[in-house]
Protein backbone atom coordinates (compact mmCIF):
# COMPACT_ATOMS: atom_id res chain seq x y z
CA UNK A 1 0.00 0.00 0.00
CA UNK A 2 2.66 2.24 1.01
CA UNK A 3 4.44 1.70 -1.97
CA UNK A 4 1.46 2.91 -4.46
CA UNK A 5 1.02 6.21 -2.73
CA UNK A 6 4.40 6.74 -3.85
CA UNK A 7 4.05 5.71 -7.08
CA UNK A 8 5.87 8.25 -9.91
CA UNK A 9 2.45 8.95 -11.28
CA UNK A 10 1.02 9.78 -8.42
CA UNK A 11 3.29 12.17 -7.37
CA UNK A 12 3.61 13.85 -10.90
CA UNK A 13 1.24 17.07 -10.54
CA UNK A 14 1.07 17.29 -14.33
CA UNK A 15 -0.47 14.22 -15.12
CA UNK A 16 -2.70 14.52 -12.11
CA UNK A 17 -4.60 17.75 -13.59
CA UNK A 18 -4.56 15.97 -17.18
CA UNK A 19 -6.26 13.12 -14.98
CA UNK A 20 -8.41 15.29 -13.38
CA UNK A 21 -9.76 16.36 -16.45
CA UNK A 22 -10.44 13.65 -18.47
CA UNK A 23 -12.55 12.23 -15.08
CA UNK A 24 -14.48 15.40 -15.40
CA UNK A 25 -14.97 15.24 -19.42
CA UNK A 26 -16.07 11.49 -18.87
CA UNK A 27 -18.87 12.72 -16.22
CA UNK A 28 -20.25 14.93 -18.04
CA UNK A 29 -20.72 12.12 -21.19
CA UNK A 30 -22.75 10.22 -18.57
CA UNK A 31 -24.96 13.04 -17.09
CA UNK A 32 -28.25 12.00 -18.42
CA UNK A 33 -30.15 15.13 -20.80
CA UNK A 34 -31.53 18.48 -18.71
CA UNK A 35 -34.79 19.72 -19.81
CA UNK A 36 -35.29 23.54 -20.17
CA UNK A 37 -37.98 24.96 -18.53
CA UNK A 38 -39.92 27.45 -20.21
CA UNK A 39 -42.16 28.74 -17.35
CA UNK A 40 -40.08 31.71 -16.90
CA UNK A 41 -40.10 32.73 -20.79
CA UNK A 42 -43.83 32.11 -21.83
CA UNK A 43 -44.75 34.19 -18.47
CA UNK A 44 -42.63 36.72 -20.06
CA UNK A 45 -45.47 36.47 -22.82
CA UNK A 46 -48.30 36.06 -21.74
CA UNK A 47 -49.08 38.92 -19.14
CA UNK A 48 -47.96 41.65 -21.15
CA UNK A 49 -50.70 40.27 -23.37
CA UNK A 50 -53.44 39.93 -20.71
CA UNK A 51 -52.53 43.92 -19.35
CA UNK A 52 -53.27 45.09 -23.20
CA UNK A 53 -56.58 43.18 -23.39
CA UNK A 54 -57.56 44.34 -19.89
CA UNK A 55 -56.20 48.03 -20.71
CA UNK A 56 -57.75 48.00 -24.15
CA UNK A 57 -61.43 47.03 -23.08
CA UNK A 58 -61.35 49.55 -19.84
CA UNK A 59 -60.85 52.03 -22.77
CA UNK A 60 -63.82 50.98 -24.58
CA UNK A 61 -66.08 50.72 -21.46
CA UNK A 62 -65.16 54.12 -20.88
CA UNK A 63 -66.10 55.48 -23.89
CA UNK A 64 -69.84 54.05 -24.00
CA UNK A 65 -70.34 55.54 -20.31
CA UNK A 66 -70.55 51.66 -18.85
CA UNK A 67 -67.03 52.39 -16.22
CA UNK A 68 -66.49 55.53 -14.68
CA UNK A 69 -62.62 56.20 -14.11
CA UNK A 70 -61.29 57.75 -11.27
CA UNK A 71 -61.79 61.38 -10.79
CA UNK A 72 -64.29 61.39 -13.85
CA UNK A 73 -67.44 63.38 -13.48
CA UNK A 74 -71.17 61.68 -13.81
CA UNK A 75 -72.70 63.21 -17.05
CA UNK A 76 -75.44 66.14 -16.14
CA UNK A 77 -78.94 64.45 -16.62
CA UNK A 78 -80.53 68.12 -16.78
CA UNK A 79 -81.75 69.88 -19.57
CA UNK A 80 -79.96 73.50 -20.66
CA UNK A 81 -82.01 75.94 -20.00
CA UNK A 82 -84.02 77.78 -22.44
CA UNK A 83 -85.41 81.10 -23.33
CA UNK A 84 -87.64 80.19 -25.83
CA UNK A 85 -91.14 81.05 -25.71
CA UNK A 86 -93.74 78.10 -26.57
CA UNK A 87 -95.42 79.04 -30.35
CA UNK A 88 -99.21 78.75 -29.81
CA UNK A 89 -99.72 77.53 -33.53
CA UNK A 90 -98.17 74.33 -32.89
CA UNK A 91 -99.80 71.45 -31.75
CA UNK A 92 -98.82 69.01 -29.17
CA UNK A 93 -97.94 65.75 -30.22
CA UNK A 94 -98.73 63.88 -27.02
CA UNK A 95 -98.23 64.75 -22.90
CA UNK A 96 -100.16 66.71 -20.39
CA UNK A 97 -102.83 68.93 -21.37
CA UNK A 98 -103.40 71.36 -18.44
CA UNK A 99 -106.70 71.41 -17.54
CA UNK A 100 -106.44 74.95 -15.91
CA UNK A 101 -105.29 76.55 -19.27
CA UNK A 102 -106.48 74.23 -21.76
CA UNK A 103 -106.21 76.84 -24.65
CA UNK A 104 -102.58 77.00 -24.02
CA UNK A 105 -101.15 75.30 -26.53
CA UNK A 106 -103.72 76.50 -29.26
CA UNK A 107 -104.04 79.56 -31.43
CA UNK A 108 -106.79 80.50 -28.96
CA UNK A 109 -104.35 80.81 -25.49
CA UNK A 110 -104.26 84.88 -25.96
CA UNK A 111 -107.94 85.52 -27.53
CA UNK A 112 -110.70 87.25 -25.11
CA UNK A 113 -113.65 86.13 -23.54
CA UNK A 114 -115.52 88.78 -25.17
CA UNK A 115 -116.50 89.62 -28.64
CA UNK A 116 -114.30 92.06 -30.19
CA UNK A 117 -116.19 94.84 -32.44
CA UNK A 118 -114.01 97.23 -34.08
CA UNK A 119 -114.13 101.01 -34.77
CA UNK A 120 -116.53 101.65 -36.85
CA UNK A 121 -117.01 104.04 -40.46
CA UNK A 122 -119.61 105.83 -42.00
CA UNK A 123 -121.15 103.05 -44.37
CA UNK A 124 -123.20 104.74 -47.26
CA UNK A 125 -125.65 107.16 -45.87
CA UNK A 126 -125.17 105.69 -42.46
CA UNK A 127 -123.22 107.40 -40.10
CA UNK A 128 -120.55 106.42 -37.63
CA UNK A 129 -122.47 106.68 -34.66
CA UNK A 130 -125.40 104.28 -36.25
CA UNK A 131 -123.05 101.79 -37.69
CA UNK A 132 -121.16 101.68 -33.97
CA UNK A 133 -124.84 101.17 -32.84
CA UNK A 134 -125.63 98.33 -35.28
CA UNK A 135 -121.78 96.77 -34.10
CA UNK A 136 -122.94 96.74 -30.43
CA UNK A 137 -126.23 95.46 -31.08
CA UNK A 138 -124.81 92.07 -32.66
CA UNK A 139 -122.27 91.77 -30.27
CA UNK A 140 -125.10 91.41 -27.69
CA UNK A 141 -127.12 88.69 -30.41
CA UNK A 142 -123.58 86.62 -30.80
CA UNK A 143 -122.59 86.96 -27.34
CA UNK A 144 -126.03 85.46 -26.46
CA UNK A 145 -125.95 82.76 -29.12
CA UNK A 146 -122.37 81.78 -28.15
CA UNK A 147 -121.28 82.25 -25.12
CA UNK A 148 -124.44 82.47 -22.65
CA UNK A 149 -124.55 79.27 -20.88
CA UNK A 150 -128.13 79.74 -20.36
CA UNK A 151 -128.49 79.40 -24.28
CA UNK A 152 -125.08 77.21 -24.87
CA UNK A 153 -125.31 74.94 -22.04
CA UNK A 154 -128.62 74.80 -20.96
CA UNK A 155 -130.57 75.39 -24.67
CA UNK A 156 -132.69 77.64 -23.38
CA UNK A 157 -132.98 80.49 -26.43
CA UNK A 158 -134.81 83.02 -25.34
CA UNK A 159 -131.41 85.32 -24.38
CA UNK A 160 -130.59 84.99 -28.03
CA UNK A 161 -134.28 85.66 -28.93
CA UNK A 162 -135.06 88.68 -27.33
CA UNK A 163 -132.17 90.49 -28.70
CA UNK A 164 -133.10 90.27 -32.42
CA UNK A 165 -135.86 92.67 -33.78
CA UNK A 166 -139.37 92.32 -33.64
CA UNK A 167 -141.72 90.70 -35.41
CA UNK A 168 -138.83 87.08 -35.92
CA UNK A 169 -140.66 84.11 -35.57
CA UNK A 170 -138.08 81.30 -34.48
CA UNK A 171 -138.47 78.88 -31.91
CA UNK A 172 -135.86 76.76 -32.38
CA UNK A 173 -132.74 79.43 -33.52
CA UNK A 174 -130.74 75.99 -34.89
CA UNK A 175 -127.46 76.84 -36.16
CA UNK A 176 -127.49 80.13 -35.13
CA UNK A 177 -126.70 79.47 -31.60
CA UNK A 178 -124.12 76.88 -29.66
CA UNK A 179 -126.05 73.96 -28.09
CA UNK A 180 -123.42 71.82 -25.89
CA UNK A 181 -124.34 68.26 -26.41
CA UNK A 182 -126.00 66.79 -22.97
CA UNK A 183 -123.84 64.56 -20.77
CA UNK A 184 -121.02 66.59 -21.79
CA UNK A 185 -119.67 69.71 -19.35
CA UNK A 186 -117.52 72.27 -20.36
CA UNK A 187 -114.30 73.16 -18.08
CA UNK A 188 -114.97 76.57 -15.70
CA UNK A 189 -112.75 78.27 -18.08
CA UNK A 190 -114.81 80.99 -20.21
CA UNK A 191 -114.48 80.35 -24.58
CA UNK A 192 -112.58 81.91 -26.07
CA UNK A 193 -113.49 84.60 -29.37
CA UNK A 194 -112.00 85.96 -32.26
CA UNK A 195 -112.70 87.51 -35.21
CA UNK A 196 -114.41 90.64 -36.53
CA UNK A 197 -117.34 92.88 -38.13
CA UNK A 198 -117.80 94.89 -41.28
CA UNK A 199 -120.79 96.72 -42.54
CA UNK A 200 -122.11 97.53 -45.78
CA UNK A 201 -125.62 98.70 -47.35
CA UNK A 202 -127.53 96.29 -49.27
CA UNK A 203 -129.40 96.49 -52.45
CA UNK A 204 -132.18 97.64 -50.47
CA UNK A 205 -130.30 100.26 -48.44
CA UNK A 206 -130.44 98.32 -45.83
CA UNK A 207 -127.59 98.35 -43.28
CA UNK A 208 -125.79 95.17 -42.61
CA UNK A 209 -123.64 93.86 -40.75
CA UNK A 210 -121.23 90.49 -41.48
CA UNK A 211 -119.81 88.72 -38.45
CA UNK A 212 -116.99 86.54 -38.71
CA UNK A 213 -115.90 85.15 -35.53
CA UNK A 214 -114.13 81.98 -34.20
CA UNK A 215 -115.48 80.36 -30.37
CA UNK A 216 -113.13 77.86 -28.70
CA UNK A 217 -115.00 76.03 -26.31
CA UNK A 218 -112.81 73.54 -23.60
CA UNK A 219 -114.56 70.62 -22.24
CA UNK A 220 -113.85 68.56 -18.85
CA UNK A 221 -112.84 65.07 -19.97
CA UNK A 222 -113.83 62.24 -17.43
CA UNK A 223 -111.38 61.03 -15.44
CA UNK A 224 -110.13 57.65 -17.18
CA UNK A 225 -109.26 59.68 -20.38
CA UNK A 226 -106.03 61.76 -20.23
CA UNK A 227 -105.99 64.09 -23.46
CA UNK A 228 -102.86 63.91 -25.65
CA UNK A 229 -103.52 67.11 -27.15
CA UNK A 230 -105.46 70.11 -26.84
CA UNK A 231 -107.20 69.49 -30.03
CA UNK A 232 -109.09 66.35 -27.86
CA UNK A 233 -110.99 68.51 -25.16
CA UNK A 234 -111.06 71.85 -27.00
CA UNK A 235 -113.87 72.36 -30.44
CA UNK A 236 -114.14 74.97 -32.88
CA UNK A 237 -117.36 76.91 -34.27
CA UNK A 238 -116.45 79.18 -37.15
CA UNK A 239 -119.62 81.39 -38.21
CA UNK A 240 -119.66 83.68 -40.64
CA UNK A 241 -123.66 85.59 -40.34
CA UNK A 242 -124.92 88.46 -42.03
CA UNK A 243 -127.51 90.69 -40.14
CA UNK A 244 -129.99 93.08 -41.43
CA UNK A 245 -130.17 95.87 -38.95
CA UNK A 246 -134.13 96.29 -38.61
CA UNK A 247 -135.36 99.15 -36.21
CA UNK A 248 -131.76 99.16 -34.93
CA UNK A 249 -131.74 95.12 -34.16
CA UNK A 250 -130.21 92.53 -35.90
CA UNK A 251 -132.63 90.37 -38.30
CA UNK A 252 -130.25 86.87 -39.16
CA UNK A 253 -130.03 86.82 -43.12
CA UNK A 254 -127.52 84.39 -43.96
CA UNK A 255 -125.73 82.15 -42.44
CA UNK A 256 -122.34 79.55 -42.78
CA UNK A 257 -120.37 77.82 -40.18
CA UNK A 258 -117.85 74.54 -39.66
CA UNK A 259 -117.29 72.69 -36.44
CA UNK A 260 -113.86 71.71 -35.65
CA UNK A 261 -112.19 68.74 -33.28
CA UNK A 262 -115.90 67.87 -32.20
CA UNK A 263 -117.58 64.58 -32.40
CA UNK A 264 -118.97 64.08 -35.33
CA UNK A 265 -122.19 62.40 -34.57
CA UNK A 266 -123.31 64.86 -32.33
CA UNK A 267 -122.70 67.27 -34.87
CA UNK A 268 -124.89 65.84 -37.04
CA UNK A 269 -127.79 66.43 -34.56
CA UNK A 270 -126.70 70.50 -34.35
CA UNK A 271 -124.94 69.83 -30.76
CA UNK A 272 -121.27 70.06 -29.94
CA UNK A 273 -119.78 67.48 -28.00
CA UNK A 274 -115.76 67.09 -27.60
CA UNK A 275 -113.29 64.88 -30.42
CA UNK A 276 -112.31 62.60 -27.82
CA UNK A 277 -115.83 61.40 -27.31
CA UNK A 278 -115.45 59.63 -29.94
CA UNK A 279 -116.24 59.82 -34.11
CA UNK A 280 -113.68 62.49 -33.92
CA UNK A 281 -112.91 65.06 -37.34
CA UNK A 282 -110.62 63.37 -40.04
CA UNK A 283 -109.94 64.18 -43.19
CA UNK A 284 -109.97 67.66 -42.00
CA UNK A 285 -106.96 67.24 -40.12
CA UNK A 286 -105.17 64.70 -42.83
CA UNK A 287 -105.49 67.87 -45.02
CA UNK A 288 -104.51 71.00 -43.05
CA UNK A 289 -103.20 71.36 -39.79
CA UNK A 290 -105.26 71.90 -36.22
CA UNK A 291 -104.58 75.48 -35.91
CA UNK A 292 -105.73 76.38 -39.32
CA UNK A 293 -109.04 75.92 -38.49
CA UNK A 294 -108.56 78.59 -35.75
CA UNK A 295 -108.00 81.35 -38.38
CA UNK A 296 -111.23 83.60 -38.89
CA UNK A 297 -109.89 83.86 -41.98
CA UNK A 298 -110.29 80.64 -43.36
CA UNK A 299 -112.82 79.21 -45.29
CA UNK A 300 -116.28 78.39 -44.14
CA UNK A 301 -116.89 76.15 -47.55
CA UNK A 302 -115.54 73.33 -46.01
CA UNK A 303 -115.64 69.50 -47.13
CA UNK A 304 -118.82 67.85 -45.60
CA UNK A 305 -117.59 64.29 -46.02
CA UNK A 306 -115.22 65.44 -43.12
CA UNK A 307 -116.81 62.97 -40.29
């Protein structure tokens, strides 16, 4: 034993470290194959790629409203303000129709109560002063025919007949006076008027006066209907009359009128009853708009195939 330790080779430090190595080059011939691991690199991947998704649909969210980011303010849910003023020609499409101002939203919402006469003019060999006379006098027949409740509400005529001239014979005045159909009340807001007089002298000399006036009349809808529109609780009567002045009172001569936004049925029968009480107006309002009819102006030749 003692004599290998001392063996020439084994004391030679050179071909110890050549020995050395070749032990180390023939260990590493044997190590058996070392897998890689590839956590570390597809990590290196993959979350990059999961921040951009996440990043990119925050961004989206944001934009439709559905995220609010930090220090973002809530969108204002109020409306500006404006300083327009409402146009009474226009009609509403649908909503709430106040009841306490139910000519609001019609051409009516600024006419009076009252029927408007003009000044008047010396008309052929009548003077001022008589033709102002004759204008007053049918103001108090028209106010009687259309806006006395007595006569409008409760069809009681005599109002209307005691303010036309002697010697009339006309028990039922028909046409020439507003009947409101029974079972149907009108709101406690007066009607509304507009319109005008003129005078001229007949082939007779005869004074006369033509009265063109509009009446707006509101009515109080029972409580399971809720009116869209104006134009379903509030009808029209344009008249268009011609009065021979007769011992200073109007005599009725001639005579045209429409109803408007009224049931038709009851129209038929001389009575005005509200559209929304069914058999409303139609082809009248497929042709012109609401407000039209309003206008004293317009026509009183109007289609009768209407209802």
């Amino acid at each position: 034993m003692d004599d290998i330790e001392s063996h020439p080779d084994l004391t030679d430090e050179k071909w110890l470290r050549a020995a050395e190595k070749r032990a180390r080059r023939a260990a590493r011939k044997n190590r058996p194959p070392r897998r890689r691991k590839r956590g570390p690199r597809f990590s290196r991947l993959v979350i990059p790629a999961v921040l951009i998704v996440f990043c990119g649909a925050l961004i989206v969210l944001y934009r439709v409203g559905s995220v609010e980011l930090p220090g973002a303010s809530a969108p204002s849910t109020t409306t500006a303000p404006t300083s327009a003023k409402p146009d009474p020609t226009k009609a509403e499409v649908g909503g709430h129709v106040d009841l306490d101002r139910p000519f609001a939203a019609t051409p009516a919402a600024d006419w009076p109560t009252e029927v408007p006469v003009p000044a008047a003019a010396a008309t052929g060999h009548f003077t001022a002063a008589q033709v102002t006379a004759a204008y007053q006098a049918v103001q108090h027949t028209i106010t009687e025919a259309r806006l006395d409740p007595q006569v409008t509400v409760h069809h009681e005529p005599a109002p209307y007949l005691a303010t036309l001239t002697t010697g009339i014979d006309m028990h039922d005045p028909g046409t020439w006076v507003t009947k409101i159909a029974d079972g149907y009340q009108l709101l406690p807001v007066a009607p509304k008027v507009s319109g005008e007089m003129t005078s001229s002298v007949d082939d007779q000399g005869r004074l006369v006066v033509h009265a063109n006036y509009v009446y707006a009349y509101a009515f109080q809808p029972p409580s399971h209907v809720a009116p869209a529109t104006p134009w379903d609780i509030v009808s029209v009567i344009h008249e268009n009359t011609d009065y021979l002045i007769v011992g200073g009172k109007p005599w009725p001569h001639a005579e045209k009128s429409y109803y408007f936004s009224m049931n038709c049925e009851q129209a038929d029968k001389g009575v005005l009853a509200p559209q929304f009480s069914g058999h409303p107006t139609r082809s009248r309002i497929d042709a012109e708009q609401p407000q039209a009819y309003y206008d004293p102006a317009h026509t009183v030749d109007v289609p009768k195939d209407a209802c």
